[in-house]
N, C-alpha and C. Protein backbone atom coordinates (compact mmCIF):
# COMPACT_ATOMS: atom_id res chain seq x y z
N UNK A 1 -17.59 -5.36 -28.28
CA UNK A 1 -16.97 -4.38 -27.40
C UNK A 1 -15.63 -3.96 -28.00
N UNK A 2 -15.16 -2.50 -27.81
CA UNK A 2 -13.94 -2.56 -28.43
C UNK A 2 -12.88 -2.81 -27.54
N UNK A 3 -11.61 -3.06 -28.34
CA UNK A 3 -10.63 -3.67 -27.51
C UNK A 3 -10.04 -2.60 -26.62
N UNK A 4 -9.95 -1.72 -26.67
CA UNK A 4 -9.45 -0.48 -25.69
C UNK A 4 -10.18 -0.38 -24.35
N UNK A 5 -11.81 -0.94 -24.55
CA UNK A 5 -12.76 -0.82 -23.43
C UNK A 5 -12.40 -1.81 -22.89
N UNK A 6 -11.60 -3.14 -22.95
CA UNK A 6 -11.10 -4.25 -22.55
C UNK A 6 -10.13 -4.13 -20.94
N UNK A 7 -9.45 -3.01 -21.51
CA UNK A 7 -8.35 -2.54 -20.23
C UNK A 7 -9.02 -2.41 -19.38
N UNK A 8 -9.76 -1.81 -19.36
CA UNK A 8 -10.46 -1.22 -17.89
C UNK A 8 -10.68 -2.36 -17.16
N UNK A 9 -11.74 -3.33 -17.69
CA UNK A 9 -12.19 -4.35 -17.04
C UNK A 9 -11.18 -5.32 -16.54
N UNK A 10 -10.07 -5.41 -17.22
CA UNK A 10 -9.33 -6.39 -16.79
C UNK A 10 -8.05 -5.83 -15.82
N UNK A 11 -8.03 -4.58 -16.32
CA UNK A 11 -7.24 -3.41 -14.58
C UNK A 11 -7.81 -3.84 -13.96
N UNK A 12 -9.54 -3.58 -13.67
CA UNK A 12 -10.80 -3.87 -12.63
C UNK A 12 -10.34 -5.42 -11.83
N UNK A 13 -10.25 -6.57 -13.08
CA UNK A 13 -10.26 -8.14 -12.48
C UNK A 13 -8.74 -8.23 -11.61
N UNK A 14 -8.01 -7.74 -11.91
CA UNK A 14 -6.70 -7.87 -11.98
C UNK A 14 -6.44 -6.87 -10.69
N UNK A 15 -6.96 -6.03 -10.09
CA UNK A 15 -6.91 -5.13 -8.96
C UNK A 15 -7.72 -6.27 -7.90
N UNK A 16 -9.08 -6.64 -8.25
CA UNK A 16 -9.76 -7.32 -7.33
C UNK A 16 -9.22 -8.50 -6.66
N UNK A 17 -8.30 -9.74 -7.30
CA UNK A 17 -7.72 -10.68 -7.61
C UNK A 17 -6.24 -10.08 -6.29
N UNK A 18 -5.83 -8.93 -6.96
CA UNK A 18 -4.77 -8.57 -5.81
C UNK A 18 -5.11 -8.41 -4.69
N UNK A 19 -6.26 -7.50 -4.60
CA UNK A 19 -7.22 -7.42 -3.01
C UNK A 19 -6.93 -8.36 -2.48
N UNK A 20 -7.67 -9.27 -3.12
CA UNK A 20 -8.63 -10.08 -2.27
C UNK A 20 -7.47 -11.00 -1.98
N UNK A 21 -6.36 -11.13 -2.78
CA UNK A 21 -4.71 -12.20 -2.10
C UNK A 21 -4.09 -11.33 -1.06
N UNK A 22 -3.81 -9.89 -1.00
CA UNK A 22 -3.75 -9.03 0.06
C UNK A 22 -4.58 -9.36 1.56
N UNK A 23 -5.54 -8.82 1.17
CA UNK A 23 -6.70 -8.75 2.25
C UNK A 23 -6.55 -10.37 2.73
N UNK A 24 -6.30 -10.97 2.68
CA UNK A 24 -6.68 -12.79 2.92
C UNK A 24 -5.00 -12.75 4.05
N UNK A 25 -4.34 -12.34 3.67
CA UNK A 25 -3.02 -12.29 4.61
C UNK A 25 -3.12 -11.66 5.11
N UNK A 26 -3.65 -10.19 5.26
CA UNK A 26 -3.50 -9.19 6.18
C UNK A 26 -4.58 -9.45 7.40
N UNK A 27 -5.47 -10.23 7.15
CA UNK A 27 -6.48 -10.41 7.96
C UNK A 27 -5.95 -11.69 9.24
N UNK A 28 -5.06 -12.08 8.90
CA UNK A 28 -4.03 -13.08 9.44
C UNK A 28 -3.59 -12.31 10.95
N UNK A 29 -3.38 -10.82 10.46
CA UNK A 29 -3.11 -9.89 11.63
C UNK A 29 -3.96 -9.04 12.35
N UNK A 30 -5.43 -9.08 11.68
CA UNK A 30 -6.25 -8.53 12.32
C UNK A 30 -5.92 -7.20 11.51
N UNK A 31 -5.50 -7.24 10.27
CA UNK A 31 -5.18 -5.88 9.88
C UNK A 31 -6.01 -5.51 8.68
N UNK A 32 -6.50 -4.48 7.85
CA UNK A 32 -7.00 -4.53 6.34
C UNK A 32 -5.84 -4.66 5.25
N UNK A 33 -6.31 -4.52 4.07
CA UNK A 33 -4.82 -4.60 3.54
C UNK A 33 -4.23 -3.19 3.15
N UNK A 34 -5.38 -2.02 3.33
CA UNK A 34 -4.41 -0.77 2.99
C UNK A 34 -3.56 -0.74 4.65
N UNK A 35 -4.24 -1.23 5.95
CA UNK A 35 -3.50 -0.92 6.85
C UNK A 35 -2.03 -1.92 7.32
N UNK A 36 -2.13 -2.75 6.31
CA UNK A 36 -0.84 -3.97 5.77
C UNK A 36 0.03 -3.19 5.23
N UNK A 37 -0.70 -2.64 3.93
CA UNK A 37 0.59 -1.83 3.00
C UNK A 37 1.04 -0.93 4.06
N UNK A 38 0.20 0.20 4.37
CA UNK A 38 0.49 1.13 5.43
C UNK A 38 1.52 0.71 6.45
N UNK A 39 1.59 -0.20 7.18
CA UNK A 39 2.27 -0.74 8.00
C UNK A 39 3.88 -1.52 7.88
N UNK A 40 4.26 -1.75 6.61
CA UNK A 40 5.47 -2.41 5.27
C UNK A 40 5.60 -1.09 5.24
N UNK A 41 5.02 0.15 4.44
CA UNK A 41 5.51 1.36 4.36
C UNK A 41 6.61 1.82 5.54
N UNK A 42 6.16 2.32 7.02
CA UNK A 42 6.32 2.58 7.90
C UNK A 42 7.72 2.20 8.13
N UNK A 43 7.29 0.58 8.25
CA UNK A 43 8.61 -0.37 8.51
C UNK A 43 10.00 -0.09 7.80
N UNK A 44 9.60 -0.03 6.33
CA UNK A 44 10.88 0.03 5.13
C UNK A 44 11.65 1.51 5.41
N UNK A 45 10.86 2.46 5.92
CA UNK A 45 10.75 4.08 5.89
C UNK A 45 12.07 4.38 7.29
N UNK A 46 13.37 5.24 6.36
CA UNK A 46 14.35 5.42 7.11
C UNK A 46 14.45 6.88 7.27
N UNK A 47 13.12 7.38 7.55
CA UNK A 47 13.09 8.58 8.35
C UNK A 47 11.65 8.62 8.90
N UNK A 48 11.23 9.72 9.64
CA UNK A 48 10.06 9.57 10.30
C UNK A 48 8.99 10.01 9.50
N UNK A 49 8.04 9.55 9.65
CA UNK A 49 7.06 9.38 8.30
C UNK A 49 5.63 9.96 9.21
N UNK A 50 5.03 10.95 8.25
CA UNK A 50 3.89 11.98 8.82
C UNK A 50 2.71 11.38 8.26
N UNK A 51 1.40 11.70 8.60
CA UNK A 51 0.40 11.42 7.63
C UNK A 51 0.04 11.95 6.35
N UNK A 52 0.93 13.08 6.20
CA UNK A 52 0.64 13.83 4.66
C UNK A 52 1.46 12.79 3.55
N UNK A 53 2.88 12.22 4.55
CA UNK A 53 3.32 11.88 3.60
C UNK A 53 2.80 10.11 3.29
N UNK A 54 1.86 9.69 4.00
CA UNK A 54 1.17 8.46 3.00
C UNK A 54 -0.04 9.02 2.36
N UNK A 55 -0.45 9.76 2.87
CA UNK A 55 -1.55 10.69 2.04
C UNK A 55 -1.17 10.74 0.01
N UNK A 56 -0.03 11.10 0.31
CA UNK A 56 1.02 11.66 -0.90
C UNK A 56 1.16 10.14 -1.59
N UNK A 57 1.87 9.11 -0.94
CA UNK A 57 2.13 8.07 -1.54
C UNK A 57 1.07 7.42 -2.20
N UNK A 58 -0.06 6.75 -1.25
CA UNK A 58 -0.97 6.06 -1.83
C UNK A 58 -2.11 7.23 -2.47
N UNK A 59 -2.08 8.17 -2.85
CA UNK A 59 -3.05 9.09 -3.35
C UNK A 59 -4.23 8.64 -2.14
N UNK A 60 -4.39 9.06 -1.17
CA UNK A 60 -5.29 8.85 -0.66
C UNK A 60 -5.48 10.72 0.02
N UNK A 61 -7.05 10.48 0.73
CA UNK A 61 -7.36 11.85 0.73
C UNK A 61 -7.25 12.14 2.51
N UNK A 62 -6.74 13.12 3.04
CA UNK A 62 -6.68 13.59 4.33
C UNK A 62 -7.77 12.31 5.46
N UNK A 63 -9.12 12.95 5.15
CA UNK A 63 -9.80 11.87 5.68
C UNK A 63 -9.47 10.10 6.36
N UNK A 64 -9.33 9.63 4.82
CA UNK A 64 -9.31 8.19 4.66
C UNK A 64 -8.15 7.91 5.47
N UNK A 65 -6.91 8.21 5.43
CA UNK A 65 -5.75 8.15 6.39
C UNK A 65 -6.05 8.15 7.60
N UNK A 66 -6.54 10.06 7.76
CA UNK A 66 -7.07 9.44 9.16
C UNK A 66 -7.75 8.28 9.83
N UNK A 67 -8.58 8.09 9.33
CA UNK A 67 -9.38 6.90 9.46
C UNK A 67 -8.44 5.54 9.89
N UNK A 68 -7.78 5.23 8.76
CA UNK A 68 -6.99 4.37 8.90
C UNK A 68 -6.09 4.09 9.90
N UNK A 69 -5.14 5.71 10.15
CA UNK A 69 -4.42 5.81 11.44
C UNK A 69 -5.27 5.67 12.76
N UNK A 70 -6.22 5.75 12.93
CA UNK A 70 -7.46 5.47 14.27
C UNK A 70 -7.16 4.18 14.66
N UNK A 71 -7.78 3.75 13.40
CA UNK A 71 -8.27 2.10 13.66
C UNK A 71 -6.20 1.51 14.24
N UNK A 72 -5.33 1.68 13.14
CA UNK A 72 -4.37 1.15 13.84
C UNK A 72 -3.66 1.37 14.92
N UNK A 73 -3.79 2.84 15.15
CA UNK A 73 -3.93 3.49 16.66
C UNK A 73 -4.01 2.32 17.28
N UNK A 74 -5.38 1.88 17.85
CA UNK A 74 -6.68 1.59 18.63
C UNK A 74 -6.24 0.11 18.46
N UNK A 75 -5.84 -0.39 17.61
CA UNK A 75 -5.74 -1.84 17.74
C UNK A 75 -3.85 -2.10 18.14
N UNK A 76 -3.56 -1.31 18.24
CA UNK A 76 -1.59 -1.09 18.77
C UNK A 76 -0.55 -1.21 18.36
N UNK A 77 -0.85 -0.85 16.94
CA UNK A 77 -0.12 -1.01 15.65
C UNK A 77 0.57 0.21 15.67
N UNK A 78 0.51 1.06 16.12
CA UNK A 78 1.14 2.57 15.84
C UNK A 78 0.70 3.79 16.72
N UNK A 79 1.86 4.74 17.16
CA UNK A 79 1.44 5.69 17.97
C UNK A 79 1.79 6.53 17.54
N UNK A 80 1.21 7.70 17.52
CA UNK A 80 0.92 9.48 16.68
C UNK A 80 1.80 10.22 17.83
N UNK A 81 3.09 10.64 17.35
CA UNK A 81 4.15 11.74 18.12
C UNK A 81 4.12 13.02 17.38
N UNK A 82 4.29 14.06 18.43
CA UNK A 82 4.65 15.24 17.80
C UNK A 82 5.93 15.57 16.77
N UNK A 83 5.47 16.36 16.13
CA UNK A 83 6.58 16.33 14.82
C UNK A 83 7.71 17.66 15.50
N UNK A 84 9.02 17.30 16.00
CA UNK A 84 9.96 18.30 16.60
C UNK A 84 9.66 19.44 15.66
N UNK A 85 9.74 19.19 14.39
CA UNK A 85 10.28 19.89 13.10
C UNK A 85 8.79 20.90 13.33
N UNK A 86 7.41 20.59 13.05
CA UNK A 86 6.24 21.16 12.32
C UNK A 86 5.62 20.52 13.68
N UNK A 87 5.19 21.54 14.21
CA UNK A 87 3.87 21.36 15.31
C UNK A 87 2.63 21.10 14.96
N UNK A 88 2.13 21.25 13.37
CA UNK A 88 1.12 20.71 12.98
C UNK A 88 0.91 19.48 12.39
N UNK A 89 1.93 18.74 12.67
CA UNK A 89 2.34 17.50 12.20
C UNK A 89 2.73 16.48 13.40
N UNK A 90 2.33 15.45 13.30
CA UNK A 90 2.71 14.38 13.92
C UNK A 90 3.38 12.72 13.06
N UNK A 91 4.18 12.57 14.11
CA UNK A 91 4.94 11.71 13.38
C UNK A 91 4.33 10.39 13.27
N UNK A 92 4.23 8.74 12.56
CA UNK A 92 3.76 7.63 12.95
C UNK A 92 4.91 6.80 13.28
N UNK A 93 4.46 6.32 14.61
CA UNK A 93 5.67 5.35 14.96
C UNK A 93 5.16 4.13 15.16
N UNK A 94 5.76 2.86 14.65
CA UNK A 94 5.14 1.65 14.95
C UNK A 94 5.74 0.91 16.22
N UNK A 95 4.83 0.82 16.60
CA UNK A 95 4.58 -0.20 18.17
C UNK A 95 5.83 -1.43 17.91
N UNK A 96 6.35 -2.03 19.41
CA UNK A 96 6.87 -3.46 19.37
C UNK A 96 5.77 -4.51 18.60
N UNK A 97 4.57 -4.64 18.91
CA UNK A 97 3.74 -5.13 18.33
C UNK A 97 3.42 -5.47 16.76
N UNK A 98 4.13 -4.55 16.19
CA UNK A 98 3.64 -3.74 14.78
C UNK A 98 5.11 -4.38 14.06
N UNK A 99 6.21 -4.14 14.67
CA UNK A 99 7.65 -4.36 14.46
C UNK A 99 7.48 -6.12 14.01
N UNK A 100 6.79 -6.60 15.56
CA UNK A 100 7.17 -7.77 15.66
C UNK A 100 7.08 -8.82 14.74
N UNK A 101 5.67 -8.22 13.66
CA UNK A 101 4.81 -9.20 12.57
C UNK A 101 5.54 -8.29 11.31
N UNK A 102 5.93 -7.10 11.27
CA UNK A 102 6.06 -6.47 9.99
C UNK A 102 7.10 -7.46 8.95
N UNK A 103 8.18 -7.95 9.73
CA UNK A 103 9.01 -8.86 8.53
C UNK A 103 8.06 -9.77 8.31
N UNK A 104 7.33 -10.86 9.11
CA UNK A 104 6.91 -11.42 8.90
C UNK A 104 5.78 -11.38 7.63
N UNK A 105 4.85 -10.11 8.08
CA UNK A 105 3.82 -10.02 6.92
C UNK A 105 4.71 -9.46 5.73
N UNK A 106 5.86 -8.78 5.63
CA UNK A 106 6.30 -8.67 4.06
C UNK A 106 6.66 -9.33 3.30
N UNK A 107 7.23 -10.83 4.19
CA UNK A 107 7.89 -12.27 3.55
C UNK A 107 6.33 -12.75 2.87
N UNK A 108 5.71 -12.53 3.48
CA UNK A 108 4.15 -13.44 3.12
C UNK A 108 3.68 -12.64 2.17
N UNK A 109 3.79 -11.68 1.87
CA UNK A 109 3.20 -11.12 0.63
C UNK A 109 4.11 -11.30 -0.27
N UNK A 110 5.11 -11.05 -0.43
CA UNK A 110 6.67 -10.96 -1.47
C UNK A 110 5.84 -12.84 -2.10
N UNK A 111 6.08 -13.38 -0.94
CA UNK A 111 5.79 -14.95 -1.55
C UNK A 111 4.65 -15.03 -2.26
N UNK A 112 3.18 -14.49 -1.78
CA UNK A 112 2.06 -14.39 -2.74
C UNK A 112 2.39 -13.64 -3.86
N UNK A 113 3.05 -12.70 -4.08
CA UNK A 113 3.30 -11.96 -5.27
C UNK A 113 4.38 -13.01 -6.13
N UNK A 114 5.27 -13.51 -6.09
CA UNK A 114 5.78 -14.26 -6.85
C UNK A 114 5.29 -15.34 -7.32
N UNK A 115 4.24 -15.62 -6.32
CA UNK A 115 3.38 -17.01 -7.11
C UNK A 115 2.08 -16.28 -7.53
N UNK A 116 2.21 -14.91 -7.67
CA UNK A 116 1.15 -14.41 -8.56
C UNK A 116 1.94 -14.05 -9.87
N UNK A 117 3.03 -13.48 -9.98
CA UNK A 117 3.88 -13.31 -11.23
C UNK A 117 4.82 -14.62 -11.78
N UNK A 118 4.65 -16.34 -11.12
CA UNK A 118 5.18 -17.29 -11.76
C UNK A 118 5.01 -17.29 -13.13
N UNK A 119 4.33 -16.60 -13.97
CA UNK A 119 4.34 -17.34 -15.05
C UNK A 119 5.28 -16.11 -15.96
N UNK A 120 5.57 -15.49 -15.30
CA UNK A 120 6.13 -14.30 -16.01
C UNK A 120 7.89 -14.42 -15.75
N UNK A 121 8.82 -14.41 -16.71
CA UNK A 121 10.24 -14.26 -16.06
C UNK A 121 10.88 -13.08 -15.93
N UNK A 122 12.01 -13.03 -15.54
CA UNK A 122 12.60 -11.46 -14.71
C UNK A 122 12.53 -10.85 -15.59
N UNK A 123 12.63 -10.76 -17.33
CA UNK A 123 12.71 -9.48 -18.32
C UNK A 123 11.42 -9.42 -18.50
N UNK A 124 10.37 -10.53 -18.30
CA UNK A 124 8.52 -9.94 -18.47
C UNK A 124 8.07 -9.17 -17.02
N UNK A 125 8.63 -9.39 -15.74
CA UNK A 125 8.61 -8.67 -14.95
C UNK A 125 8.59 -7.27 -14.80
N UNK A 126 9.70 -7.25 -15.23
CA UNK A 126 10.57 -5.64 -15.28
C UNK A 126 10.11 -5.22 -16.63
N UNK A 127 9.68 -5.30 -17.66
CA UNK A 127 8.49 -5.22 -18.49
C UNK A 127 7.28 -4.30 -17.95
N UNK A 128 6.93 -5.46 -17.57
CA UNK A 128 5.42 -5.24 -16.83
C UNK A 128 5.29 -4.36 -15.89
N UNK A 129 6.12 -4.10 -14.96
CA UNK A 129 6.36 -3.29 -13.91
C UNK A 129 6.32 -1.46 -14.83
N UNK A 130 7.25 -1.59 -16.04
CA UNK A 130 7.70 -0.52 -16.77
C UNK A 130 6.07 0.13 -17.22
N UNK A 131 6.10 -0.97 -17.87
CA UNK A 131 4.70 -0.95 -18.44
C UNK A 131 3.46 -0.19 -17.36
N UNK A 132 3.10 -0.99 -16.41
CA UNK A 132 2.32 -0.16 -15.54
C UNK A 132 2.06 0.93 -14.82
N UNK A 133 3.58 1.25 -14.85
CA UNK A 133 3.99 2.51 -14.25
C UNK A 133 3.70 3.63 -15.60
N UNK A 134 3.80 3.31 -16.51
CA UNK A 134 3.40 4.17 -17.73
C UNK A 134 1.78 4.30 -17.39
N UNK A 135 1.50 2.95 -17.55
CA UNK A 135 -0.63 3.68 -17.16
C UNK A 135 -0.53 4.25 -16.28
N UNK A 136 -0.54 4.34 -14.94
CA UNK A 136 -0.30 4.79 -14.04
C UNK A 136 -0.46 6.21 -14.17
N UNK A 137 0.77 6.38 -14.66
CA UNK A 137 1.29 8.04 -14.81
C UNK A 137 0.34 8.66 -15.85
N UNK A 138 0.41 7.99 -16.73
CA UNK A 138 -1.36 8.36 -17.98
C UNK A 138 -2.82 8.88 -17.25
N UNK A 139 -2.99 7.71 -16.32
CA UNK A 139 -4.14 7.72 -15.82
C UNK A 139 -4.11 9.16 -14.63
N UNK A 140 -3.04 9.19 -13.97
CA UNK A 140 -3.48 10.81 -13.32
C UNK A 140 -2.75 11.86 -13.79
N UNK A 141 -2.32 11.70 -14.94
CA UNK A 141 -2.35 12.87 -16.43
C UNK A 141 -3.95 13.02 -16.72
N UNK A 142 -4.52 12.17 -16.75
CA UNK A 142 -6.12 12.29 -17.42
C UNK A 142 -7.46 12.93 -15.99
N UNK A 143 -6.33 12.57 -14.81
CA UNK A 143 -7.26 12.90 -13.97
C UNK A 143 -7.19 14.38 -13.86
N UNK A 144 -6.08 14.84 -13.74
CA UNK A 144 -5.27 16.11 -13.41
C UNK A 144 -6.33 17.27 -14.48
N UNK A 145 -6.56 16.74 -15.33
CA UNK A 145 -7.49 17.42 -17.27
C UNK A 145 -8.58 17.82 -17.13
């Protein structure tokens, strides 16, 4: 196999591996883990945050958001306000409920992520971080083509 065809698969192992340490905590809350990230987003976010604009962040497509915003709707994680600004927009606001676990679930991931990057130190970090953000930006250069 050549070594270039190597990346893929091990992006592939190396995405699944994050899932599945994600998903294993978020399920702690009855939550998935895009509706975990989704929910840390929200929290960190020091203005009011629409659905276009996680649409935008996580590249995700109109649909799938919605979707997502339902389910956390429905389980009382977040309530859909009118946007003062844009009437075709609504704002996401997170519930007392949503508030109450959000530090909590970001301490618990921050901690799985550092004992997923132990073997790496702060200049292979910030490296790696550099580094990925370069594929990243490659990879929807190639999509964009």
């Amino acid at each position: 196999m050549k070594e270039s065809c190597r990346f893929g698969a091990l992006f592939k192992q190396i995405s699944l591996a994050f899932e599945g340490n994600l998903q294993d905590e978020a399920a702690k809350y009855d939550l998935t883990s895009s509706q975990a990230r989704m929910l840390i987003y929200l929290d960190k976010a020091d203005h009011a945050v629409n659905q276009r604009e996680l649409e935008l962040y996580y590249h995700l497509s109109n649909p799938t958001v919605t979707g997502l915003m339902k389910r956390m709707e429905g389980k009382g994680f977040i309530t859909r306000e009118p946007n003062d600004e844009d009437g075709r927009s609504k704002n996401i606001i997170l519930t007392a409920k949503a508030k109450e676990i959000s530090g909590e679930l970001l301490s618990n991931l921050q901690n799985r992520e550092k004992c997923i990057l132990q073997g790496l130190n702060e200049e292979e970090q910030q490296v790696l971080r550099n580094l990925l953000g370069r594929v990243l930006n490659g990879l929807m250069i190639c999509k964009e083509e």
